[in-house]
Protein backbone atom coordinates (compact mmCIF):
# COMPACT_ATOMS: atom_id res chain seq x y z
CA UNK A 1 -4.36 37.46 9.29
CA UNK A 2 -1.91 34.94 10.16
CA UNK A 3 -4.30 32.45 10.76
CA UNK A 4 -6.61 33.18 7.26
CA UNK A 5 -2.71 32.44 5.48
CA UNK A 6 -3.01 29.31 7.12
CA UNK A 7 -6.44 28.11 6.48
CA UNK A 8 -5.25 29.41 3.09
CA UNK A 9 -2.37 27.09 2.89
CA UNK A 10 -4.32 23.93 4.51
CA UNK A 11 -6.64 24.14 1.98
CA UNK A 12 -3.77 23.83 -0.93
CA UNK A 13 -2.19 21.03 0.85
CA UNK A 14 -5.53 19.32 1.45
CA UNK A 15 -6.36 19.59 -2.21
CA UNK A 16 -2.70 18.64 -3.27
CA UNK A 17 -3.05 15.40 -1.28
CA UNK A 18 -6.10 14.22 -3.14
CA UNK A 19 -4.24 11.37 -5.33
CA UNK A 20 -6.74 9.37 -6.13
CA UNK A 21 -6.82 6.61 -3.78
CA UNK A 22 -3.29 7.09 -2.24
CA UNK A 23 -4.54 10.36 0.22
CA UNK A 24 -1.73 12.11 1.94
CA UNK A 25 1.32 10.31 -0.12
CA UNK A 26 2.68 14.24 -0.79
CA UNK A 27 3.02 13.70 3.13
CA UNK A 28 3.52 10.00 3.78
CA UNK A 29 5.76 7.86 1.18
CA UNK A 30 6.67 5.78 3.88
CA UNK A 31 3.29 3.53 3.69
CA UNK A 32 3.07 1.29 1.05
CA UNK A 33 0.12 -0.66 2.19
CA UNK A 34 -2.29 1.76 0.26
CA UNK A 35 -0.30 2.93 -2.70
CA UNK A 36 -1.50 2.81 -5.92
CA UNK A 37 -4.96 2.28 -4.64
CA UNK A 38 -6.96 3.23 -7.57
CA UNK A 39 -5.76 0.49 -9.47
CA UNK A 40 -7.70 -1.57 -6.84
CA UNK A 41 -11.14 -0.06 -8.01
CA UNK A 42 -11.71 -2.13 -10.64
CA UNK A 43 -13.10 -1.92 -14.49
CA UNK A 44 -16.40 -3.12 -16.11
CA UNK A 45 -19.89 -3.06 -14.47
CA UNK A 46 -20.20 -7.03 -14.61
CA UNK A 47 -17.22 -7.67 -12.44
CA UNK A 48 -18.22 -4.25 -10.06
CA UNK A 49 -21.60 -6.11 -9.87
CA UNK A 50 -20.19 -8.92 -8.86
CA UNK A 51 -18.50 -7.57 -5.72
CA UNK A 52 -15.17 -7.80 -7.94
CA UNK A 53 -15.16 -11.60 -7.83
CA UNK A 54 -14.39 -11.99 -11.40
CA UNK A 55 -10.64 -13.40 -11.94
CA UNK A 56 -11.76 -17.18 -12.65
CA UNK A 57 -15.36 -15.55 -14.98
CA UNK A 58 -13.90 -13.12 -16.56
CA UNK A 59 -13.14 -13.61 -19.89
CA UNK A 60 -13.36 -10.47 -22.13
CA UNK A 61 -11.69 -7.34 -23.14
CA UNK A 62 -11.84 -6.33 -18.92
CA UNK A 63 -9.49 -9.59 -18.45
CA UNK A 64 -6.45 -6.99 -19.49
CA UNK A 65 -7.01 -5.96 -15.65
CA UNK A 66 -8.93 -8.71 -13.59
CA UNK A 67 -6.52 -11.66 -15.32
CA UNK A 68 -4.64 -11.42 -18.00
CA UNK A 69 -5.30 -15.28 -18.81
CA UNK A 70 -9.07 -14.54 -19.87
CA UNK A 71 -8.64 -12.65 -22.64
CA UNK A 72 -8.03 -15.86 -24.77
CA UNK A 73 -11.29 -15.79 -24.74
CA UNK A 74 -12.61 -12.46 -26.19
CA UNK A 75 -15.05 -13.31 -29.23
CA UNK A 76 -14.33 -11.19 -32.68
CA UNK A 77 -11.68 -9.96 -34.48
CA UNK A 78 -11.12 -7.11 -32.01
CA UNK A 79 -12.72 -6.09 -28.64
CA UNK A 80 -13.37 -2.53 -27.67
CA UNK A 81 -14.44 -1.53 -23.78
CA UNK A 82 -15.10 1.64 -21.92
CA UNK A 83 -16.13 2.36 -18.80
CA UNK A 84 -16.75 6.26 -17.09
CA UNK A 85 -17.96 6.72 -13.49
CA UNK A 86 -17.84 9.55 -11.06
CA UNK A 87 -17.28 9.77 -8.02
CA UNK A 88 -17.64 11.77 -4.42
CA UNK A 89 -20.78 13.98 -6.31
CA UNK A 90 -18.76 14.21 -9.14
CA UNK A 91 -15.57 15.55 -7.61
CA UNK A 92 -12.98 12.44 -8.86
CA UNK A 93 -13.84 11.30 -12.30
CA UNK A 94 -12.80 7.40 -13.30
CA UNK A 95 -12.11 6.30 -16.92
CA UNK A 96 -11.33 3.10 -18.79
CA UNK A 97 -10.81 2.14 -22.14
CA UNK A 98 -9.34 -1.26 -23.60
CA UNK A 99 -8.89 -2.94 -26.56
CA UNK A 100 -8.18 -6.84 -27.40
CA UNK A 101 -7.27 -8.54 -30.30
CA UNK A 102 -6.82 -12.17 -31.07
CA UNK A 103 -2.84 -12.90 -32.76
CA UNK A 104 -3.83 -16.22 -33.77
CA UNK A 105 -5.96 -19.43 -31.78
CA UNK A 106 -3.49 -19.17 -29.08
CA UNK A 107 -2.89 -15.98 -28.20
CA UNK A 108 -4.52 -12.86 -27.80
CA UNK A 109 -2.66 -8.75 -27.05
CA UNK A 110 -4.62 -6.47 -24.66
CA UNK A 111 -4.08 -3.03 -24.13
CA UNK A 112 -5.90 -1.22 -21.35
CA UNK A 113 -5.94 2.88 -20.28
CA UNK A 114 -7.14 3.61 -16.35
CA UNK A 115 -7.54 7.11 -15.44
CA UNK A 116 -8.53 8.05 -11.64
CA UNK A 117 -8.18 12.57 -11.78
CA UNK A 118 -10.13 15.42 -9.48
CA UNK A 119 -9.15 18.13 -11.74
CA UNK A 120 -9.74 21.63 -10.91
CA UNK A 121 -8.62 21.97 -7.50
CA UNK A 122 -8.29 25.19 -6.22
CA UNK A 123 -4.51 26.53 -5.45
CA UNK A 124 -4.82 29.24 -2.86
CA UNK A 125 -1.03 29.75 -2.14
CA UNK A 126 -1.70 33.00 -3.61
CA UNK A 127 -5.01 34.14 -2.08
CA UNK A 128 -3.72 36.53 0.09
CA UNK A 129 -0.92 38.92 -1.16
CA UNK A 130 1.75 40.13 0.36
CA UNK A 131 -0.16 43.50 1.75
CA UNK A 132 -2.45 40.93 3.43
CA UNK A 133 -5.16 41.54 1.19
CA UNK A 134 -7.49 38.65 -0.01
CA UNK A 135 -8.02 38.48 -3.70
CA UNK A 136 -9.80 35.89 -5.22
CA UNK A 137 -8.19 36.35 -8.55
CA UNK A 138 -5.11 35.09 -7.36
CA UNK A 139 -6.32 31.73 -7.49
CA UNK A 140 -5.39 29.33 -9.43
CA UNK A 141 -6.55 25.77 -9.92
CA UNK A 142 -4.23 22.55 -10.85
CA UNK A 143 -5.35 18.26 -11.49
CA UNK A 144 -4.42 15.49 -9.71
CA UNK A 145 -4.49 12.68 -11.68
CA UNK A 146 -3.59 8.91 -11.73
CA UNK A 147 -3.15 6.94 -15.13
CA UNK A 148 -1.74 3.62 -15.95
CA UNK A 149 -1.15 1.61 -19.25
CA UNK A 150 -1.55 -1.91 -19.51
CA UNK A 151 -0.08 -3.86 -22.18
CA UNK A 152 -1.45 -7.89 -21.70
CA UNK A 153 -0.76 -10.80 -23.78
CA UNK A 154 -1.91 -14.52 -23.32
CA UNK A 155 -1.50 -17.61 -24.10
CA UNK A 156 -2.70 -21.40 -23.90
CA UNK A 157 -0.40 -23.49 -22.75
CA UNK A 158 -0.20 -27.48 -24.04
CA UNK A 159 -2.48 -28.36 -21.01
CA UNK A 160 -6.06 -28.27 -21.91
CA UNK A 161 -7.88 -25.70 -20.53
CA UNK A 162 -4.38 -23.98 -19.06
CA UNK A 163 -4.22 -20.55 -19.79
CA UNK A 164 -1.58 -18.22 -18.84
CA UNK A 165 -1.46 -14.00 -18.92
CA UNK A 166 1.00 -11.30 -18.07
CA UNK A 167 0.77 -7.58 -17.69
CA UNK A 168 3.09 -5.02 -18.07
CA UNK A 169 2.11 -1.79 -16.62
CA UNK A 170 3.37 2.04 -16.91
CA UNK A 171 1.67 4.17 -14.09
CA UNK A 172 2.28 8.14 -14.22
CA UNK A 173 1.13 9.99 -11.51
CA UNK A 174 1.04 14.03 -11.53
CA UNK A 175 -0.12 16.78 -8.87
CA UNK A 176 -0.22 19.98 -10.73
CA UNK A 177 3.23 21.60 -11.67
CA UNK A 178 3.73 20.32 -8.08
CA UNK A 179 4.80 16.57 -8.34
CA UNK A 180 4.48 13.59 -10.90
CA UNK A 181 5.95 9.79 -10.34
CA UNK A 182 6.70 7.34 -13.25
CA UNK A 183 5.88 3.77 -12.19
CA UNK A 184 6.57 0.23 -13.60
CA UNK A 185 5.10 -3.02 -12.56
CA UNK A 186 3.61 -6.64 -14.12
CA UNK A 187 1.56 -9.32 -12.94
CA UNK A 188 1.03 -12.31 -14.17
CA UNK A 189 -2.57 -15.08 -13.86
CA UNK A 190 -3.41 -18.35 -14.60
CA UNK A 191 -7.12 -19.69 -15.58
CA UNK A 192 -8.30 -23.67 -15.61
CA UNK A 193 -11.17 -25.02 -16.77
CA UNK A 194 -12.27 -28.55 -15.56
CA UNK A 195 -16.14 -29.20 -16.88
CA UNK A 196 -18.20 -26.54 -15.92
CA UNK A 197 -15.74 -24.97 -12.58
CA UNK A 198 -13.02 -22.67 -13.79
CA UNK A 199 -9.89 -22.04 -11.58
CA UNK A 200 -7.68 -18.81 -11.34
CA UNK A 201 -4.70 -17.31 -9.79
CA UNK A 202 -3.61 -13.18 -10.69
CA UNK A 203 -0.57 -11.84 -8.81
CA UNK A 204 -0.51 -8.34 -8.73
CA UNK A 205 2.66 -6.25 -8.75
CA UNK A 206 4.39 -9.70 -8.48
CA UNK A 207 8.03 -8.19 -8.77
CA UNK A 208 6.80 -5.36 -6.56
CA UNK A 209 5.79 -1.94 -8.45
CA UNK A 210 8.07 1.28 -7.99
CA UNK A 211 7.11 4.55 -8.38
CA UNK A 212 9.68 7.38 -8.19
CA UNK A 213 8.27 10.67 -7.19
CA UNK A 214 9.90 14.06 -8.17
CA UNK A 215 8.71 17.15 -6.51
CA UNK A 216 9.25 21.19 -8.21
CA UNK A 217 7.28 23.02 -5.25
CA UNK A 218 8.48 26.97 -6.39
CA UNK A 219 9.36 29.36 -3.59
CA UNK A 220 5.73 30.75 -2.65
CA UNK A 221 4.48 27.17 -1.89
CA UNK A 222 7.63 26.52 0.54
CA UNK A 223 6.70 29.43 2.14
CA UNK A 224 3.41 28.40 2.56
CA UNK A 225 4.46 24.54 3.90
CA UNK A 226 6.74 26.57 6.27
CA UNK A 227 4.55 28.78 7.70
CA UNK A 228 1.55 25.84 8.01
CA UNK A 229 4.12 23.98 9.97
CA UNK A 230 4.30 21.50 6.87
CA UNK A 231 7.24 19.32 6.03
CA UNK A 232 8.67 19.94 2.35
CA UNK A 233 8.04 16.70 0.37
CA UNK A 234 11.16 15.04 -0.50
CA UNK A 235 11.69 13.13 -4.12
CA UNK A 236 11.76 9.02 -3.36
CA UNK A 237 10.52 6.08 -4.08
CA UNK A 238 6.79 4.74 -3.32
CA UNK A 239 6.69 0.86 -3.54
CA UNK A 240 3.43 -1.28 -4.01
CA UNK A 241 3.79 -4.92 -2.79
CA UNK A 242 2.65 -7.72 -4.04
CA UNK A 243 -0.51 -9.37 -3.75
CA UNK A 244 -2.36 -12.92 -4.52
CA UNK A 245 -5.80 -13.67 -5.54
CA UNK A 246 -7.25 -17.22 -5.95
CA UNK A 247 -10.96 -17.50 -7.26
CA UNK A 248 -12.97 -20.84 -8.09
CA UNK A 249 -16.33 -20.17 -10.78
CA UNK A 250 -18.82 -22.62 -11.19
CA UNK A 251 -21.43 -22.50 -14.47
CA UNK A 252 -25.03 -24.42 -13.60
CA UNK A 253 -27.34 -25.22 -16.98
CA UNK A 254 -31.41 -24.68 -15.94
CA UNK A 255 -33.32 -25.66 -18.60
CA UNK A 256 -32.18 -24.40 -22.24
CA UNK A 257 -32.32 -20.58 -21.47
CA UNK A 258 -31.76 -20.31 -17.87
CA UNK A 259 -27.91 -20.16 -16.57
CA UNK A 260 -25.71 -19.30 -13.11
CA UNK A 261 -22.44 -18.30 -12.68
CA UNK A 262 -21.16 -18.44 -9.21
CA UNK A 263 -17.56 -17.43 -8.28
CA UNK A 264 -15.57 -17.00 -5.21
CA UNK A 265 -12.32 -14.79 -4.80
CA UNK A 266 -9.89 -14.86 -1.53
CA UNK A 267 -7.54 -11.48 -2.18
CA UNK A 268 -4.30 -12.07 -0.11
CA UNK A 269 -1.97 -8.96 0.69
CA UNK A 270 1.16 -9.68 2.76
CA UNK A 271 1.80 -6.27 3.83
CA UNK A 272 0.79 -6.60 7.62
CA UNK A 273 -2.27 -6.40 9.18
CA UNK A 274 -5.28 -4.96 7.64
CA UNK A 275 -9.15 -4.53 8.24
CA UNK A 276 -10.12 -7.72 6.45
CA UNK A 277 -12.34 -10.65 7.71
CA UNK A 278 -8.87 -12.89 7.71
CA UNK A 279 -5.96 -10.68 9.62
CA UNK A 280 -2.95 -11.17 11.06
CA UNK A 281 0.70 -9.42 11.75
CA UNK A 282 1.88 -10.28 8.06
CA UNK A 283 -0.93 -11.74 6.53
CA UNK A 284 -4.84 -10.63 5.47
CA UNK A 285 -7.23 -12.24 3.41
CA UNK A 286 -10.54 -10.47 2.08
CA UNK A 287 -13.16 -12.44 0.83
CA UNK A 288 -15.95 -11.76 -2.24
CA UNK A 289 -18.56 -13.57 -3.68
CA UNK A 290 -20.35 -13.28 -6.59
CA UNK A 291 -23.61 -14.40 -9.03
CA UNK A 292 -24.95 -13.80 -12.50
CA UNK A 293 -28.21 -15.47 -13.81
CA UNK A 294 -28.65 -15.36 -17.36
CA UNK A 295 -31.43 -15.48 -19.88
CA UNK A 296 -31.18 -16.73 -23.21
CA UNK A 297 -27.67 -15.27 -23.28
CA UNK A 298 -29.43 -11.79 -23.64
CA UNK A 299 -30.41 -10.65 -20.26
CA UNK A 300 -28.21 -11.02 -17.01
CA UNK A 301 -28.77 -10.16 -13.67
CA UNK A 302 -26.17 -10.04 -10.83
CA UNK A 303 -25.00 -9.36 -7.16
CA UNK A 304 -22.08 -9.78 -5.28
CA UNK A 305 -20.67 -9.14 -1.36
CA UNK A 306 -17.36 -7.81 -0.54
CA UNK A 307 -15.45 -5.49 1.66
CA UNK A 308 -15.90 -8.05 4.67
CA UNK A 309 -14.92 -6.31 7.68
CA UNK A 310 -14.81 -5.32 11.40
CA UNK A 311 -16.09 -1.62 12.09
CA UNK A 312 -16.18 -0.41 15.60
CA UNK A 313 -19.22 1.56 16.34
CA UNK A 314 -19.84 4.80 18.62
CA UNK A 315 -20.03 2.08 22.12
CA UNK A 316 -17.03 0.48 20.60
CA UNK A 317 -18.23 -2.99 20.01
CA UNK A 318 -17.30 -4.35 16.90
CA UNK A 319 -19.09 -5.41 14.33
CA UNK A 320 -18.88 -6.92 11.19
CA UNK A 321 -20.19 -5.18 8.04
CA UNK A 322 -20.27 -5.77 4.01
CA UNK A 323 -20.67 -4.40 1.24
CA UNK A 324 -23.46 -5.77 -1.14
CA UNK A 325 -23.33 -4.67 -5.16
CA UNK A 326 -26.15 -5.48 -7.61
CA UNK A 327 -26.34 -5.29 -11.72
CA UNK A 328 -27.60 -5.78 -14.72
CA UNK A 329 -26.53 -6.69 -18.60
CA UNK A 330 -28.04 -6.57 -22.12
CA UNK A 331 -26.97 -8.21 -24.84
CA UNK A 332 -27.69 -6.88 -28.64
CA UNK A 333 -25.63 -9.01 -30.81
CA UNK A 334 -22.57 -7.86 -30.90
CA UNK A 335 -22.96 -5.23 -28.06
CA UNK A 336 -22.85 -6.15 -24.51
CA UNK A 337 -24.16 -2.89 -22.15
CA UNK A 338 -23.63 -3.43 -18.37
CA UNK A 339 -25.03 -1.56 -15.26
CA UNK A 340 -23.91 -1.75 -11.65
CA UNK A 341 -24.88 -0.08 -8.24
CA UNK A 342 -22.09 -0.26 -6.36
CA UNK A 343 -19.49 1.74 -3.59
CA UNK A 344 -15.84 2.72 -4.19
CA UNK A 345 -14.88 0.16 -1.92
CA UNK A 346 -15.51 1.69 1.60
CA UNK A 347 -18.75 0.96 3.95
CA UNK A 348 -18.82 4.55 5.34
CA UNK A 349 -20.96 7.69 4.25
CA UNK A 350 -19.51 7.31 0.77
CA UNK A 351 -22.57 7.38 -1.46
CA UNK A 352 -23.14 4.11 -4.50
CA UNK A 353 -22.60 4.76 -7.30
CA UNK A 354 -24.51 4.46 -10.92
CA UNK A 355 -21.99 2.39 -12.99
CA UNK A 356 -22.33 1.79 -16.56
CA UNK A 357 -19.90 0.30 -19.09
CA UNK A 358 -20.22 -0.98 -22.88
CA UNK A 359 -18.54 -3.73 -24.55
CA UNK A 360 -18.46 -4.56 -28.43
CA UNK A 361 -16.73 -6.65 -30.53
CA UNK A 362 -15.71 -6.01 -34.42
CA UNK A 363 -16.03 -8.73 -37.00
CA UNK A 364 -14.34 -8.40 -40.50
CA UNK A 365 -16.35 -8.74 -43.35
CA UNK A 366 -15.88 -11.78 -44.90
């Protein structure tokens, strides 16, 4: 019986460690090369389509999260996106919604919602009662959930073609009843445009982001985390470091109705080593690459690589391994639909994923 209580209790504390691309931080607060991970994912399906080299393209309503500095460029008098995508057969659900609005010719306000949640998780602390008996009405089931709120602005600067953005970001993050952590970050990008190539720079977390975790476990979970040989969770802090990402676009003209967009991105973390193509002690570099052909400005087809890495195999030899993403866009006026095929992020048994996103701007009536 002893050992049922704790499968019973593994199970909770499997569950309650599912934070949505931070696993195991109810256990581990200490590592702050992967927190706040599912703010790494990405929005829109033209920049997941892309491999997520989109900080030098990008230049709608999505630039609230790839850089800040391209939403001078959203067309209308307001810009509405939303993305939803699902992931691990539909266990963690991602959502995004943003809105952009031009203040005058030069300046524009974002604001941008992320969502990353597996809701429903089952709580067994109660499964068994204190008779020993198994009842499966004692469970209960809680979310996990991870949600920041983006508030962008930018702004042209008196060089031509300088644009500079900022973010200011509120991230709450809640297991259950269990624990929740209020966060607070910015970052801060720069776009250039020289003839047809277009140069950027976003910082992320430039100031470093801090997120203070508070934990109310009641007395039948301790139990259970004492009798799984569990450490109790401890309230701290949970710090995200910064990192730099340069990217360099090129746009080529074929004919009247034929276009390319090319673009290159070099992410740069500083947080010691990590399985990039670039590594060492304190520094890693991960490359991604990126096209979109276009059609008469209507129909756009696109790819991208990224997630260059080293992945030992069963004889242990290394060897090196991408990810490739593909997509498409339609354009209808006013309404831009995009579709990508992409992963999470890891080249493992992770299955792609059916991405879809919609885009549309508002006019007033004149």
């Amino acid at each position: 019986m002893s050992t049922l209580r704790s499968r019973a209790g593994l199970l909770f504390l499997c569950a309650s460690a599912i934070l949505a691309g931070s696993p195991g931080t109810l256990l581990a607060q200490d590592a702050p090369k992967y927190s706040n991970e599912f703010l790494a994912i990405g929005v829109g399906a033209r920049s997941l389509g892309m491999g997520g080299a989109h900080i030098a393209a990008v230049s709608d309503v999505t630039s609230g999260y790839w850089n800040p500095a391209g939403l001078l460029n959203v067309r209308g008098d307001l810009q509405v996106g939303a993305m939803h995508a699902e992931y691990f057969a539909g266990i963690a659900k991602y959502d995004y919604v943003a809105i952009a609005k031009p203040i005058d010719s030069v300046s524009t306000l974002g604001v941008s919602f992320i969502r990353f949640g597996v809701d429903d998780i089952p709580n067994t602390t109660d499964l068994i009662d204190q008779n020993g008996n198994i009842d499966y009405d004692r469970i209960t089931s809680f979310s996990a959930a991870d949600q920041a709120f983006l508030i962008s602005y930018a702004r042209k600067l008196g060089v031509p073609g300088l644009r500079l953005g900022g973010n200011a970001k509120i991230i709450y993050r809640r297991v259950g009843e269990f624990a929740n952590a209020w966060g607070f970050g910015l970052d801060a990008g720069l776009q250039y445009d020289r003839d047809r190539w277009r140069f950027a720079a976003m910082g992320r977390d430039i100031t470093s982001t801090f997120n203070a975790w508070s934990y109310s476990l009641d007395q039948r979970t301790i139990e259970v985390f004492q009798q799984t040989g569990n450490e109790l969770p401890a309230n701290g802090v949970e710090v995200t470091l910064p990192r730099l990402v340069l990217g360099a676009a090129r746009e080529f003209q074929f004919g009247e109705k034929f276009s390319l967009l090319a673009e290159v991105d070099l992410e740069n973390t500083f947080d010691g080593q990590r399985n990039t193509l670039v590594a060492s002690s304190t520094w890693s570099m991960d490359p991604r690459v990126g096209i979109e052909v276009g059609f008469s400005e209507i129909v756009y087809v696109r790819a991208g690589v990224g997630n260059i890495q080293y992945v030992t195999d069963l004889q242990d030899e290394k060897q090196l391994t991408m990810q490739p993403n593909i997509g498409l866009g339609l354009r209808i006026k006013s309404v831009m639909l995009d579709y990508a095929l992409t992963d999470i992020g890891d080249n493992s048994v992770a299955l792609y994923s059916n991405i879809f996103s919609l885009r549309f701007d508002i006019f007033k009536r004149s």
